[in-house]
Each structure stands twice: as C-alpha cells, then as structure tokens.
Protein backbone atom coordinates (compact mmCIF):
# COMPACT_ATOMS: atom_id res chain seq x y z
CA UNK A 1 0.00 0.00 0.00
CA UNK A 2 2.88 2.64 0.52
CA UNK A 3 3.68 2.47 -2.90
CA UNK A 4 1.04 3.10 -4.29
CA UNK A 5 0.17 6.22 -1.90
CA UNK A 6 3.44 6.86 -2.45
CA UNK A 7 3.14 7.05 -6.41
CA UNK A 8 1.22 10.81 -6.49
CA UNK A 9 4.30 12.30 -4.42
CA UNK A 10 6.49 10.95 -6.88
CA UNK A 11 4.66 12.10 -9.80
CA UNK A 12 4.51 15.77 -8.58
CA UNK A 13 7.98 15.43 -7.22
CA UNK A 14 8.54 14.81 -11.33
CA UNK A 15 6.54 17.11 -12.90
CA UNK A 16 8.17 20.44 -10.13
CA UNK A 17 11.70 19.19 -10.50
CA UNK A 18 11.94 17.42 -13.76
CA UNK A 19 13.54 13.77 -15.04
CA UNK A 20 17.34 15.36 -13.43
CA UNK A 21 15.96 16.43 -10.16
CA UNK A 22 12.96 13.04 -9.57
CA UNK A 23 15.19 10.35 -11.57
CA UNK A 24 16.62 8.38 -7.60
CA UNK A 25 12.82 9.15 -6.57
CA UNK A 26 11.44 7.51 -9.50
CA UNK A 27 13.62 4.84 -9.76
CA UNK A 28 13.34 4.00 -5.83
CA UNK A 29 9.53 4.09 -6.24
CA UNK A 30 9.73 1.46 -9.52
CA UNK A 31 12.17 -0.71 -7.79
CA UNK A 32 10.32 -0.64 -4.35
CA UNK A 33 6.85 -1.41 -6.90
CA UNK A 34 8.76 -4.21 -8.57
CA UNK A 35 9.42 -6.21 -5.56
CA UNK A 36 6.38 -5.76 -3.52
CA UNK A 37 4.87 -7.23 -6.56
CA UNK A 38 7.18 -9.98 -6.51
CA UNK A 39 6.77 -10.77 -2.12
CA UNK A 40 3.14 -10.85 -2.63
CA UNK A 41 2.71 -12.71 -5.48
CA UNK A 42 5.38 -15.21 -3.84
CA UNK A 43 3.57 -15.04 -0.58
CA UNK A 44 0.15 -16.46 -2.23
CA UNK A 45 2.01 -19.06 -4.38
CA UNK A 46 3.49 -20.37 -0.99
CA UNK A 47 -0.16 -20.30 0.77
CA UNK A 48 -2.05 -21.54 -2.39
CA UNK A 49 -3.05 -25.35 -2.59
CA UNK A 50 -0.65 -27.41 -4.41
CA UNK A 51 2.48 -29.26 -4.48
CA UNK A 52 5.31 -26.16 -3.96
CA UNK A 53 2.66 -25.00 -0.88
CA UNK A 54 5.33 -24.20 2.04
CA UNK A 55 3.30 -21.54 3.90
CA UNK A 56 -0.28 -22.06 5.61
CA UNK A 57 -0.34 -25.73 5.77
CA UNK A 58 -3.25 -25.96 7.78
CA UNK A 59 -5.18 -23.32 6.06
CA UNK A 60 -3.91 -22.95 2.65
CA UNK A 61 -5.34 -19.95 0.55
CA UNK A 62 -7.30 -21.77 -1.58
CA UNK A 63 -9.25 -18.16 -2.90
CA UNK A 64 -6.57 -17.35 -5.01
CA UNK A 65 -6.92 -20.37 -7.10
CA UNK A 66 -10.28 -19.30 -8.14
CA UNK A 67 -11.91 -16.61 -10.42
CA UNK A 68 -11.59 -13.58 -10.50
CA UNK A 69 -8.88 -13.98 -7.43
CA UNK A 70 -6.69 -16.01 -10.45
CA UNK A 71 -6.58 -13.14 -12.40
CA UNK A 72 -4.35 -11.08 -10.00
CA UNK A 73 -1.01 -13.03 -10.10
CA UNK A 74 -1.80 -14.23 -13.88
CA UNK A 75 -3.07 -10.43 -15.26
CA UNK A 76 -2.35 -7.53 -12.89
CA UNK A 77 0.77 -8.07 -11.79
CA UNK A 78 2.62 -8.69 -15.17
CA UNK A 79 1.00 -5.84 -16.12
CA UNK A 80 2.31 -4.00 -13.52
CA UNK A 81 5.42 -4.69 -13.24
CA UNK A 82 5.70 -4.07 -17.25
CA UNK A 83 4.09 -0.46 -16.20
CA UNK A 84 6.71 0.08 -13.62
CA UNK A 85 9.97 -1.18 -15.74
CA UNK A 86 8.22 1.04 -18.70
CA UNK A 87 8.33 4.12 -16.77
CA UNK A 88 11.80 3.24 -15.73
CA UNK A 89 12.86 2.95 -19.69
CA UNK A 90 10.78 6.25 -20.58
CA UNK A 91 12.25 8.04 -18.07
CA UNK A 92 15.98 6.89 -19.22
CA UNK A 93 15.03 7.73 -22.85
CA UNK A 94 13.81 11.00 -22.08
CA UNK A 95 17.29 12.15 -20.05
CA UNK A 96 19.38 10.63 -22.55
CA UNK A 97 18.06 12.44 -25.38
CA UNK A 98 18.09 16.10 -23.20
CA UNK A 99 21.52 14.96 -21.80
CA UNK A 100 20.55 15.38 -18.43
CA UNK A 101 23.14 13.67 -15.61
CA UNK A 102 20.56 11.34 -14.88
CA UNK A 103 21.53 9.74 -17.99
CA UNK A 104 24.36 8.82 -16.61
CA UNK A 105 22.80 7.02 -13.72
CA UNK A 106 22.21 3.28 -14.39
CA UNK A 107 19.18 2.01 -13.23
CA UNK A 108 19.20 -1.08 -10.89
C-alpha cells in the first residue's frame, strides 16, 4: 500500500523538479513497486493449494486459485510490473536524449 500512496508524491515530485531532479525518486519508487509485486505474489504461491505450498499448511489460501482472485497473479501483476519497468525505460530515454546527468545514472 505505501507504494502506491506513495506514487502521487512521486509524480509531482517529477513534474516540479523534472527527469534530473525526480530520476533516484522515481527509480526508488519502480524498484520498491517491482518487488512488492514480486513478495506478494510469492507469498500467495506459498499459501495456495498445491504441491510447492510451504506456507499455511493448515489453512492454505485456496481463494486465489479461483476466479476472479486467479486473475491477480496471472493479469495484474505482469502488467504491472511491465508499467513500472516502462516508466523506468521512458524516463531513461527521455534524459538521454536532453543529456541530463541522470543519464548517466544506471538504473538497478
């Protein structure tokens, strides 16, 4: 949840100060995205019913194996994570091309 009420801060912390002056903010917020994607999708393949279940064993989340709760892991969190690693390219593009020192900065 704090990264995504985190994600308007950023975005006005971008649009006041520019790619040079948001580019560590931006990045931190797409790289803190990217893995709280990763823990929870992790954390419900560990608790869901089947064979790699290592999590829950008495009580195994067996909602997440069922529509529309499948549709998370499978749809919205590709999706995001594509979003966040986008912004992360668009954002590199954009400072390369104006030759801004966050060009220089490679992204994690």
């Amino acid at each position: 949840m704090l990264v995504g009420i985190a994600a308007p801060f950023v975005a006005v912390r971008l649009a006041r100060g520019g790619v040079e002056r948001a580019w560590r903010w931006v990045l931190a917020w797409c790289t803190l995205g990217i893995v709280d994607l990763v823990v929870a999708v992790t954390g419900g393949f560990l608790t869901a019913p089947s064979a790699f279940r290592q999590l829950a064993l008495d009580n195994p989340n067996a909602a997440i194996t069922s529509y529309p709760f499948v549709l998370i892991p499978t749809l919205a969190v590709p999706v995001s994570i594509v979003l966040h690693v986008y912004v992360i390219v668009r954002l590199r593009t954009r400072s390369l091309a104006a030759g801004t020192p966050a060009a220089r900065a490679r992204p994690a």
